[in-house]
Every structure is written in structure tokens, then in C-alpha cells.
PDB file of N, CA and C in Angstrom:
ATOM      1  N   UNK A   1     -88.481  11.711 -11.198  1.00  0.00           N
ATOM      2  CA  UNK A   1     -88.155  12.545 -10.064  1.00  0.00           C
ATOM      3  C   UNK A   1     -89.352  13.436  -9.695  1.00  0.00           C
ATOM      4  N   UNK A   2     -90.019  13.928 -10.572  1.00  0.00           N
ATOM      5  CA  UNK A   2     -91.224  14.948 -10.590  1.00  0.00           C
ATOM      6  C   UNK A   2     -92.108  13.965  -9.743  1.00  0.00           C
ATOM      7  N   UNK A   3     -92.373  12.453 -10.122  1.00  0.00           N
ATOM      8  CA  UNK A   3     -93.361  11.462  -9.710  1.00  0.00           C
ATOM      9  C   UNK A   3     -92.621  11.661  -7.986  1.00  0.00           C
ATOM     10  N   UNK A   4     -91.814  11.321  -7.572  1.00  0.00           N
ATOM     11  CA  UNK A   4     -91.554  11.081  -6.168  1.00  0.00           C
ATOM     12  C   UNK A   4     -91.750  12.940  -5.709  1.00  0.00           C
ATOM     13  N   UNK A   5     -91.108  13.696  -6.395  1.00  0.00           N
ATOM     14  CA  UNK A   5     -91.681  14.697  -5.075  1.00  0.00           C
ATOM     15  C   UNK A   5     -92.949  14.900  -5.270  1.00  0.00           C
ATOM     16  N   UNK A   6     -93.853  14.910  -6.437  1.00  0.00           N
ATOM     17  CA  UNK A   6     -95.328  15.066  -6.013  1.00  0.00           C
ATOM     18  C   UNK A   6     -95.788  14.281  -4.877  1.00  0.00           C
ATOM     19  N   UNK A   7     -95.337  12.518  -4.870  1.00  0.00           N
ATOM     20  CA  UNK A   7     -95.930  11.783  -3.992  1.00  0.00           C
ATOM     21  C   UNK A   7     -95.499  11.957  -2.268  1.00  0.00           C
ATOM     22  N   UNK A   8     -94.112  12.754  -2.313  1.00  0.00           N
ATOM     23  CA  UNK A   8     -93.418  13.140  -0.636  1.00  0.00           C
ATOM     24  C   UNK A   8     -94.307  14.313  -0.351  1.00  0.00           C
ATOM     25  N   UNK A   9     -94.777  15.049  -1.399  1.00  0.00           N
ATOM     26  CA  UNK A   9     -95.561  16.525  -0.847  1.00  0.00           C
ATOM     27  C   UNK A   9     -97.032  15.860  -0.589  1.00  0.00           C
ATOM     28  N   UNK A  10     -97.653  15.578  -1.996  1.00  0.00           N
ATOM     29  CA  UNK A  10     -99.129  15.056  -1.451  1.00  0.00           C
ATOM     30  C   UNK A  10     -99.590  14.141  -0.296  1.00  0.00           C
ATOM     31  N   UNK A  11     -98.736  13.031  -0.013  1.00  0.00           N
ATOM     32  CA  UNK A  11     -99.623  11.802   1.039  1.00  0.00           C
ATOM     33  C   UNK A  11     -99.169  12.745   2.150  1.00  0.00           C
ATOM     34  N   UNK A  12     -98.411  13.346   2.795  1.00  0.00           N
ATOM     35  CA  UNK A  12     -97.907  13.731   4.025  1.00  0.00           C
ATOM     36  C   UNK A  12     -99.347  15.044   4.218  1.00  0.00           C
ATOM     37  N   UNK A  13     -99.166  15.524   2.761  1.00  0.00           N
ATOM     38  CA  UNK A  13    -100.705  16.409   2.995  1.00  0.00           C
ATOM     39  C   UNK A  13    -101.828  16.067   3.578  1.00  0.00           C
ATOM     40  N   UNK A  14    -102.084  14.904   3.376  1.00  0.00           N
ATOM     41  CA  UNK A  14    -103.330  13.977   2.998  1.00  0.00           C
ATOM     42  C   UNK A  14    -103.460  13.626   4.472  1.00  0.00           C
ATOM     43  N   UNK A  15    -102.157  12.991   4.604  1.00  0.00           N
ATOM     44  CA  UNK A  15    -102.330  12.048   6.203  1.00  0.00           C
ATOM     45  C   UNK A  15    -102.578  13.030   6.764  1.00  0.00           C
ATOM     46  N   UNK A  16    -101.869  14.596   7.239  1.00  0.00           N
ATOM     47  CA  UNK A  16    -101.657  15.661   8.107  1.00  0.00           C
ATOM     48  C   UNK A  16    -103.158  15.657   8.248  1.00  0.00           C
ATOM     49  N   UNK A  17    -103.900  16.127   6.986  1.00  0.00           N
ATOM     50  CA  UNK A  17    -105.841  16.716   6.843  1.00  0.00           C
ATOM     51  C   UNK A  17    -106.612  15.608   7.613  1.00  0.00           C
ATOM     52  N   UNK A  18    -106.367  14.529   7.687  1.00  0.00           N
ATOM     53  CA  UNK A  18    -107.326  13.339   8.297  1.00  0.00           C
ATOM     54  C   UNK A  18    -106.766  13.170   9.607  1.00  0.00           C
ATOM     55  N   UNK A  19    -105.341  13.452  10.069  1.00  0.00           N
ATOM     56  CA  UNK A  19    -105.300  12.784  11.270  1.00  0.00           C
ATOM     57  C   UNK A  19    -104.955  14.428  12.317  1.00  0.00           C
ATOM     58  N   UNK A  20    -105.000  15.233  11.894  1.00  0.00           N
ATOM     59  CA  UNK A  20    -105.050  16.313  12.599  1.00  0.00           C
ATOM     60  C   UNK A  20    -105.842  16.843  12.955  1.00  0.00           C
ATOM     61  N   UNK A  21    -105.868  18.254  14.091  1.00  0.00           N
ATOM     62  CA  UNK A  21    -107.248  19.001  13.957  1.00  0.00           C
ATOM     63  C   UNK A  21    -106.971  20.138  13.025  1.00  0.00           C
ATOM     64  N   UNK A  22    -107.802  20.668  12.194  1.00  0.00           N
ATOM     65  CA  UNK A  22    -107.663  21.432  10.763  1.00  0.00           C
ATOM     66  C   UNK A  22    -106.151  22.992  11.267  1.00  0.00           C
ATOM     67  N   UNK A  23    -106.372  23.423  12.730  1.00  0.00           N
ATOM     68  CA  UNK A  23    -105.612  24.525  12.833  1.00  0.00           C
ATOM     69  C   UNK A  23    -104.327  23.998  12.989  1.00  0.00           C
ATOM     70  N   UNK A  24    -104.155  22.866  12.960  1.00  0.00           N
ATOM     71  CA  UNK A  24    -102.305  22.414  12.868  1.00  0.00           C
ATOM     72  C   UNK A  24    -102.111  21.733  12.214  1.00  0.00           C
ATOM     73  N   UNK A  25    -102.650  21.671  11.134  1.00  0.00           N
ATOM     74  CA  UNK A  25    -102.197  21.259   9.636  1.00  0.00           C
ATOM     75  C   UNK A  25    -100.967  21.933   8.987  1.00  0.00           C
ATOM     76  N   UNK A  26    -101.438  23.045   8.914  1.00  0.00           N
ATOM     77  CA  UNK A  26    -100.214  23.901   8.222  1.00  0.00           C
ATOM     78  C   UNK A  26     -98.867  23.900   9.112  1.00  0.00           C
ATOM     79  N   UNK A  27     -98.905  23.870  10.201  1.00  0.00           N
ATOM     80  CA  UNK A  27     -97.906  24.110  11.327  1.00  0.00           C
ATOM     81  C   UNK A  27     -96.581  22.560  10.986  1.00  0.00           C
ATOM     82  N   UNK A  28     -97.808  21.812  10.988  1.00  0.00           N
ATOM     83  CA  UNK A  28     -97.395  19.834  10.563  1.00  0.00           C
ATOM     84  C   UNK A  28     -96.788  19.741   9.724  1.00  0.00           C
ATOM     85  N   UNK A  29     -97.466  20.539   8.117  1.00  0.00           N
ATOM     86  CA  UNK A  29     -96.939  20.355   7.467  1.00  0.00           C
ATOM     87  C   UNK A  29     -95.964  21.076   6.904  1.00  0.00           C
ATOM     88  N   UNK A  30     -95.419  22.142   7.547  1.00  0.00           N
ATOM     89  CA  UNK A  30     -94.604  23.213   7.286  1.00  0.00           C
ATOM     90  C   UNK A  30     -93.216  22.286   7.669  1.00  0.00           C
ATOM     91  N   UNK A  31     -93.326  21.998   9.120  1.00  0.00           N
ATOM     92  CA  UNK A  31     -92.126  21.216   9.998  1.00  0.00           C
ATOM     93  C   UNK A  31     -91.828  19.722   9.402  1.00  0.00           C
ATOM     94  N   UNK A  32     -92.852  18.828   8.243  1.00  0.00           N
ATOM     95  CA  UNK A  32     -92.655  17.522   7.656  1.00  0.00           C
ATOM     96  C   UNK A  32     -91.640  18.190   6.694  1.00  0.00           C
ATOM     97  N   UNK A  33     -92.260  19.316   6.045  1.00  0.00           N
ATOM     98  CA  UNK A  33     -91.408  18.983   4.941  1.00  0.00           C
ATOM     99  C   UNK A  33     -90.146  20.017   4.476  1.00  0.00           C
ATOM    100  N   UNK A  34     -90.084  20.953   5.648  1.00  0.00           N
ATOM    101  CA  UNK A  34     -87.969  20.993   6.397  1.00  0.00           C
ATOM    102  C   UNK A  34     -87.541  19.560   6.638  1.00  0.00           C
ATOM    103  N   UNK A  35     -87.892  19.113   6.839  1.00  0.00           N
ATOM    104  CA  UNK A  35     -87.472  17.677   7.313  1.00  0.00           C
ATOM    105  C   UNK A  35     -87.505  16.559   6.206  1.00  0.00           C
ATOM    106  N   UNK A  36     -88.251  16.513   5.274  1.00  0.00           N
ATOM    107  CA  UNK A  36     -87.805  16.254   3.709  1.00  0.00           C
ATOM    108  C   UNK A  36     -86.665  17.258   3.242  1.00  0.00           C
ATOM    109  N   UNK A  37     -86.710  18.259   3.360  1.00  0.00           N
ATOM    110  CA  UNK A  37     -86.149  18.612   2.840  1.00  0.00           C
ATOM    111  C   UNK A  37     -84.294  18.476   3.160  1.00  0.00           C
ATOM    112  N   UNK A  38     -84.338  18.386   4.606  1.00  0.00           N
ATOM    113  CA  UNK A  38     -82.846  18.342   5.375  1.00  0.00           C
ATOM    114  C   UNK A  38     -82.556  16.556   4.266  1.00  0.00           C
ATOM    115  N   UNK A  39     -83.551  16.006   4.434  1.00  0.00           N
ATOM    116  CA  UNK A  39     -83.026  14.515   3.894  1.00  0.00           C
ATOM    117  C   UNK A  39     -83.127  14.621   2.865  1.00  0.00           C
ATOM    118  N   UNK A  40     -83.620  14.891   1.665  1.00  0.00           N
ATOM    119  CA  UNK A  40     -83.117  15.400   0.242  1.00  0.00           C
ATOM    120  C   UNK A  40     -81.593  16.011   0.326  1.00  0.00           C
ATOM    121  N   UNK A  41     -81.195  16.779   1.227  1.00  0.00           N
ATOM    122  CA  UNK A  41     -80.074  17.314   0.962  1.00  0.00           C
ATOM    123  C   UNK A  41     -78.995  16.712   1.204  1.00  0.00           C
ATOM    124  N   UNK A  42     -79.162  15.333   2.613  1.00  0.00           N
ATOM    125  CA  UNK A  42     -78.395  14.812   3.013  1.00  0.00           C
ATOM    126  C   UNK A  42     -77.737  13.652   1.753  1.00  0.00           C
ATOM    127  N   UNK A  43     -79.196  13.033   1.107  1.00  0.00           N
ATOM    128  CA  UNK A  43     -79.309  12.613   0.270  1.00  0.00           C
ATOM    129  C   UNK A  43     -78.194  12.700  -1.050  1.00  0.00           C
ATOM    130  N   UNK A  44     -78.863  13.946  -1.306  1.00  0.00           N
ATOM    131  CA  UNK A  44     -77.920  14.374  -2.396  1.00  0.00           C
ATOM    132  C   UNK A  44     -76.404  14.849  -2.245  1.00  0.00           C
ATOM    133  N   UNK A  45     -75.859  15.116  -1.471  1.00  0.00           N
ATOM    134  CA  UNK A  45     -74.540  15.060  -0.699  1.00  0.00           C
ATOM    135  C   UNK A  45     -73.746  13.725  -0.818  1.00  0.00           C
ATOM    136  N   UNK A  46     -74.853  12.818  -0.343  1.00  0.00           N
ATOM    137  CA  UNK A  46     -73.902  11.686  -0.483  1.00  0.00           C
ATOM    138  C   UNK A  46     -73.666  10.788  -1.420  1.00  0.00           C
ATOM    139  N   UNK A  47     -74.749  11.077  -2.660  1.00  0.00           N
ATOM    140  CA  UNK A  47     -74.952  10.317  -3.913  1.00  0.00           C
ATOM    141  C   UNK A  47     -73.880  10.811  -5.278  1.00  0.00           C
ATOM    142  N   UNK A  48     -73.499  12.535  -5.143  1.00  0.00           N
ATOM    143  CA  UNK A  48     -72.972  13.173  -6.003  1.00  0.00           C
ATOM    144  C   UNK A  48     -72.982  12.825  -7.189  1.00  0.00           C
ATOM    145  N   UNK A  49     -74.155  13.346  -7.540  1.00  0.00           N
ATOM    146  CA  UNK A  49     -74.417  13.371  -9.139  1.00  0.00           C
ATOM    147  C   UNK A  49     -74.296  14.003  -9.775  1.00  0.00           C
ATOM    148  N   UNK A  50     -74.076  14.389 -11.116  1.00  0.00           N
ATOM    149  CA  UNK A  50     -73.619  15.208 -11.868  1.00  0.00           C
ATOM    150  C   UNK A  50     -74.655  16.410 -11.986  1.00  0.00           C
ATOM    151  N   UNK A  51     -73.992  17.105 -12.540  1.00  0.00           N
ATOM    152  CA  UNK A  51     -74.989  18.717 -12.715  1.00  0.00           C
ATOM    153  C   UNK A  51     -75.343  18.166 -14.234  1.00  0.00           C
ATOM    154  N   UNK A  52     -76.581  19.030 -14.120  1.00  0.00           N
ATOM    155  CA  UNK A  52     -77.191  18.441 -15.372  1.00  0.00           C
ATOM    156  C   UNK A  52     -78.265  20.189 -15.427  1.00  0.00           C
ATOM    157  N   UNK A  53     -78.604  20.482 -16.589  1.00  0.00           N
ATOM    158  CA  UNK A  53     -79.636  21.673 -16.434  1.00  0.00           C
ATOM    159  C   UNK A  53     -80.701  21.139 -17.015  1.00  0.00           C
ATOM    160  N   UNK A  54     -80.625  19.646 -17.322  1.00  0.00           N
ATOM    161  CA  UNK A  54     -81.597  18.992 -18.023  1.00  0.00           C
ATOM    162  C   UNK A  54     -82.731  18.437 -16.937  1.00  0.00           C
ATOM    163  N   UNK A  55     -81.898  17.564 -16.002  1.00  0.00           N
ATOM    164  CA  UNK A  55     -83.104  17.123 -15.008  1.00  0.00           C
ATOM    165  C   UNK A  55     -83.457  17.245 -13.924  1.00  0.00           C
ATOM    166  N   UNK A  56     -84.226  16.680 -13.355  1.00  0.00           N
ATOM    167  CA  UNK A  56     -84.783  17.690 -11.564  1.00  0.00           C
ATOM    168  C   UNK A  56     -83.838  16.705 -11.327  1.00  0.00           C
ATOM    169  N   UNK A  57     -82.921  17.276  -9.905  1.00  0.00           N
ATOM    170  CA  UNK A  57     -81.728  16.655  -9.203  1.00  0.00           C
ATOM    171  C   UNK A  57     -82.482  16.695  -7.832  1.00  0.00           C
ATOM    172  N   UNK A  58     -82.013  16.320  -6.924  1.00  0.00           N
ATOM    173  CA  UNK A  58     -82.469  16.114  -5.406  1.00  0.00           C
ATOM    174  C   UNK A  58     -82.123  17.670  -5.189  1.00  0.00           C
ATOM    175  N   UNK A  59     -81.257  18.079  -5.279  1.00  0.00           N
ATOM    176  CA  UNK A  59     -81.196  20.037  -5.132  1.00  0.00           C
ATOM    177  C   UNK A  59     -82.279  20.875  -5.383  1.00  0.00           C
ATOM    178  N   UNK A  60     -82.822  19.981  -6.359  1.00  0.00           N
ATOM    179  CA  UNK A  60     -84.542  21.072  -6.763  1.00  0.00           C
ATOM    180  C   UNK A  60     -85.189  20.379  -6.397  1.00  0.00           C
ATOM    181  N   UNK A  61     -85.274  19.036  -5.728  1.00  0.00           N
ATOM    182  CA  UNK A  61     -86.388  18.917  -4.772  1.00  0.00           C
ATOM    183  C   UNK A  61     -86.341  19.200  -3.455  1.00  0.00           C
ATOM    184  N   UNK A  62     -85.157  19.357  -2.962  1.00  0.00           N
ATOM    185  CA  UNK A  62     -84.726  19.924  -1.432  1.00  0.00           C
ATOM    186  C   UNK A  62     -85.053  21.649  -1.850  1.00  0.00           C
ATOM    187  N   UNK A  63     -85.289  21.662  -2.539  1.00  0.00           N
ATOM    188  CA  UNK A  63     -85.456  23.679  -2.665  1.00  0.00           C
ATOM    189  C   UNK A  63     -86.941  23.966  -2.598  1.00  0.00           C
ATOM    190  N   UNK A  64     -87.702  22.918  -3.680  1.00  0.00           N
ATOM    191  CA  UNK A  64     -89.210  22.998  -3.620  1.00  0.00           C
ATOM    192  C   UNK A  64     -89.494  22.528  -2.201  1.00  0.00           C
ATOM    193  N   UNK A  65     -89.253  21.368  -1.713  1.00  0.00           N
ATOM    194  CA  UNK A  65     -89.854  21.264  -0.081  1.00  0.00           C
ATOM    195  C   UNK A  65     -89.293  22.604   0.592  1.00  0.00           C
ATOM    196  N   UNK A  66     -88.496  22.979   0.452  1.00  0.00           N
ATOM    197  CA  UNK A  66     -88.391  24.301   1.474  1.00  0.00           C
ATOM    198  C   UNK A  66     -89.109  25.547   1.130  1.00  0.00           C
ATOM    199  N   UNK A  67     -89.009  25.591   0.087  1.00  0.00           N
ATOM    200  CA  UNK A  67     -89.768  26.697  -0.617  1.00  0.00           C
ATOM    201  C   UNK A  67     -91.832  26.688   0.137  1.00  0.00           C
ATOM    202  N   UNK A  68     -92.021  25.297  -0.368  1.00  0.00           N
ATOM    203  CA  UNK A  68     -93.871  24.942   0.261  1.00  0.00           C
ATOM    204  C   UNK A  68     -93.394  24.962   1.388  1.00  0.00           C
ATOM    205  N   UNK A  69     -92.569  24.308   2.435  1.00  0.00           N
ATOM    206  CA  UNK A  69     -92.491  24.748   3.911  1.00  0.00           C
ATOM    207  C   UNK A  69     -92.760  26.177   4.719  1.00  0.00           C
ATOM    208  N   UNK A  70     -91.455  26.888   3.413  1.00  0.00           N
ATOM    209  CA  UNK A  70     -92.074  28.488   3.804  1.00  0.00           C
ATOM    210  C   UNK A  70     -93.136  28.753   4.163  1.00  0.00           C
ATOM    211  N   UNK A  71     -93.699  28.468   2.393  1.00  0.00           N
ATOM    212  CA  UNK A  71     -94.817  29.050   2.111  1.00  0.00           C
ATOM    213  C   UNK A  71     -96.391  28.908   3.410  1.00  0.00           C
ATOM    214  N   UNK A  72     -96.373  27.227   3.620  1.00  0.00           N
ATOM    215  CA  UNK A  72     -97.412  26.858   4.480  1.00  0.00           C
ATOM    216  C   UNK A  72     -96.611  27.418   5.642  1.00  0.00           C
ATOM    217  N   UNK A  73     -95.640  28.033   6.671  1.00  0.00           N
ATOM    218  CA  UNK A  73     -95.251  28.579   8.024  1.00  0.00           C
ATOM    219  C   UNK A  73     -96.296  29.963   7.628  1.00  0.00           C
ATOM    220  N   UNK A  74     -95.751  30.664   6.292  1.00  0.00           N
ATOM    221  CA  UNK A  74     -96.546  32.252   6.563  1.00  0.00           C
ATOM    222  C   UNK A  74     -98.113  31.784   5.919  1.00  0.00           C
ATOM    223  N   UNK A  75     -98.423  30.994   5.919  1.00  0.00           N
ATOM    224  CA  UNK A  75     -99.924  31.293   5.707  1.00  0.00           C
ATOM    225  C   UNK A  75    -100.634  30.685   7.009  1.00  0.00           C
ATOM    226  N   UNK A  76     -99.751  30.128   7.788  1.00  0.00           N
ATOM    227  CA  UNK A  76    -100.155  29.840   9.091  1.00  0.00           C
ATOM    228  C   UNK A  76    -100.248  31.148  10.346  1.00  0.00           C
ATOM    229  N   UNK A  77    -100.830  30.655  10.952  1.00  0.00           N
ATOM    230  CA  UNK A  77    -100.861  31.626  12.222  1.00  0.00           C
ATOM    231  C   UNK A  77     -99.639  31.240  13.276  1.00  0.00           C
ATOM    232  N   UNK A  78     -98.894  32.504  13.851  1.00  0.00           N
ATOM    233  CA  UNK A  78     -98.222  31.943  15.007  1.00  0.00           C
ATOM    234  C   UNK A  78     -99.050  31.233  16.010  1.00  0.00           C
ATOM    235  N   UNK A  79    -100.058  31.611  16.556  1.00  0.00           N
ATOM    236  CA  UNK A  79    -101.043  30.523  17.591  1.00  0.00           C
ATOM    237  C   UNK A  79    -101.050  29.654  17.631  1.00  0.00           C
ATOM    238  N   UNK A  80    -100.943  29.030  15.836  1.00  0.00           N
ATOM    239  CA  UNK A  80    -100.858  27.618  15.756  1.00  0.00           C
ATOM    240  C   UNK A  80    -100.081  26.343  15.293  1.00  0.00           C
ATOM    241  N   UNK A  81     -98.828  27.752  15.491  1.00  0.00           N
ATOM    242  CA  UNK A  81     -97.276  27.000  16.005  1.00  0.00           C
ATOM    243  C   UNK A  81     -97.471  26.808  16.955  1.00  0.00           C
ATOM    244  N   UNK A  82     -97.688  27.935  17.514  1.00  0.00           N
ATOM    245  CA  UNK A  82     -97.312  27.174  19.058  1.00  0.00           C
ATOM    246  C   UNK A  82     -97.822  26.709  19.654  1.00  0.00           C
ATOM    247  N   UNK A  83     -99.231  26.177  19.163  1.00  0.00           N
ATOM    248  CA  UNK A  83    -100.210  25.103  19.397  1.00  0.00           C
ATOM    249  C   UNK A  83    -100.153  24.020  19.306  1.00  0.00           C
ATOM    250  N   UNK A  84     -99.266  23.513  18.226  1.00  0.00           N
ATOM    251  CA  UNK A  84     -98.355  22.561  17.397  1.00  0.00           C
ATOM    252  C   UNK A  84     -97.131  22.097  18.288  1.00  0.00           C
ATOM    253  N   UNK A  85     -96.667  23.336  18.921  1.00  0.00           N
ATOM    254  CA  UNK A  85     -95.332  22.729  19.192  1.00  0.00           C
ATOM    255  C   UNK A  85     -95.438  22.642  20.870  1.00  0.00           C
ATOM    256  N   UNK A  86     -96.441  23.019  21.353  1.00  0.00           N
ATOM    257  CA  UNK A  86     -97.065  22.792  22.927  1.00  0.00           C
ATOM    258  C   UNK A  86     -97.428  21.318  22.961  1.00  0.00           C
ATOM    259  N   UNK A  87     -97.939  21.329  21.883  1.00  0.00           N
ATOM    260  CA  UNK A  87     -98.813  19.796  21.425  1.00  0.00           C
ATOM    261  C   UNK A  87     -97.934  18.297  22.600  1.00  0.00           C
ATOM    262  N   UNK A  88     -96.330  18.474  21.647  1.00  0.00           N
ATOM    263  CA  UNK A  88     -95.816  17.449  22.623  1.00  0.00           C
ATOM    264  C   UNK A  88     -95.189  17.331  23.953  1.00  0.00           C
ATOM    265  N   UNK A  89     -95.407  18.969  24.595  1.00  0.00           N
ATOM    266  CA  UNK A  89     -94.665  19.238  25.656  1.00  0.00           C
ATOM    267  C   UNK A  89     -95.186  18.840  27.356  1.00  0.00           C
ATOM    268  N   UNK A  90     -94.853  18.829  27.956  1.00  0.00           N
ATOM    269  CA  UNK A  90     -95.138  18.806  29.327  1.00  0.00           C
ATOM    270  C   UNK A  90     -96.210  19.862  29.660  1.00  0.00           C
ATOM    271  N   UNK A  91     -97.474  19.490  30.127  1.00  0.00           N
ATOM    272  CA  UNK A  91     -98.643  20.414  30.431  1.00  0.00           C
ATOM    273  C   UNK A  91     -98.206  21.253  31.680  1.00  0.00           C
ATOM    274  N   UNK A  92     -98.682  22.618  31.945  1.00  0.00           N
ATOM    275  CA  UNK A  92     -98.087  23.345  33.620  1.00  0.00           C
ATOM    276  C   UNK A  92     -99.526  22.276  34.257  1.00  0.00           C
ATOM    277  N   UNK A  93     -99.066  22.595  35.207  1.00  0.00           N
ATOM    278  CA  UNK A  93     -99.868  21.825  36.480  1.00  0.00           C
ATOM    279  C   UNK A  93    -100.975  23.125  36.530  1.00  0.00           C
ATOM    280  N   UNK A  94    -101.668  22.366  37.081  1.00  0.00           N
ATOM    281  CA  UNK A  94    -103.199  23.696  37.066  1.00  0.00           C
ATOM    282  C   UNK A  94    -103.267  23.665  38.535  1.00  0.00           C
ATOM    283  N   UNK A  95    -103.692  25.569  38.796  1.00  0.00           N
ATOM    284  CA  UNK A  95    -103.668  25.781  39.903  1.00  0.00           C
ATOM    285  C   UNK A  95    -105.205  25.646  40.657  1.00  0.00           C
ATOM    286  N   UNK A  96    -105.145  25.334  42.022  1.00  0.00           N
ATOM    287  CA  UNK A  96    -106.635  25.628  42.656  1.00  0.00           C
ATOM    288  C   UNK A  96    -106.998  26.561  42.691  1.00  0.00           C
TER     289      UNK A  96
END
């Protein structure tokens, strides 16, 4: 379990750093991995597995993706949310 969330946190890192421009990285990767995280939860909802205090459950990996989501939103700048989230929107028309 430790092996799969290292590998859902790192490649999404990885891809974000190479295919982005560096100021909406954090923004990218803040919003990927709420979105791991909603599907970890959905996940684990529908699998119902036992409580265990022994092993990582999909509950502590839906907590750690939210937790680094936080974390990368406040070390980001608002600018580059909303740089991020302009990104896919309809441009205003430019005036003469």
C-alpha cells in the first residue's frame, strides 16, 4: 500500500514538473491530488474493509493525498491559482 501511494504522489509530480510551466505546478498538483484523493475515498467506501491499526487502509491514503494537497495549495501563490484555473477558460476579447 505504501508502494502505490508513493507511486500516485511521485509520477503525477514528475509529469506536472516536465509538462508544465514551473508557476503552476503546485496549483496542478494541489487539484491532482484532491482528486486522488475523492477516488481513494470512493474507493474505500465501496470495498469495506476491515479496520485494522496494523495496516495503511485507503483512509490513510485518502488523508495523506489531502493532507500534500493542502500542503502544496498554501505554499502556492493565489496568482497562480488563478493562473491555473484561467488556464482552461474562455479568453475576454481584447479591446482596440
Amino acid at each position: 500500500m505504501l508502494t502505490l501511494f508513493s507511486l500516485l504522489t511521485a509520477l503525477p509530480a514528475v509529469l506536472a514538473f516536465h509538462l508544465l510551466e514551473p508557476e503552476l505546478v503546485l496549483p496542478a498538483f494541489s487539484a491532482l491530488l484532491f482528486v486522488e484523493a475523492a477516488f481513494a475515498v470512493i474507493v474505500a467506501r465501496l470495498l469495506h474493509c476491515p479496520d485494522s491499526a496494523d495496516d495503511v487502509t485507503l483512509w490513510d491514503l485518502a488523508g495523506g493525498f489531502t493532507l500534500i494537497g493542502c500542503a502544496a495549495a498554501v505554499l502556492g501563490e493565489p496568482d497562480q491559482a488563478a493562473l491555473f484555473l484561467e488556464q482552461g477558460g474562455p479568453r475576454p476579447a481584447s479591446r482596440p
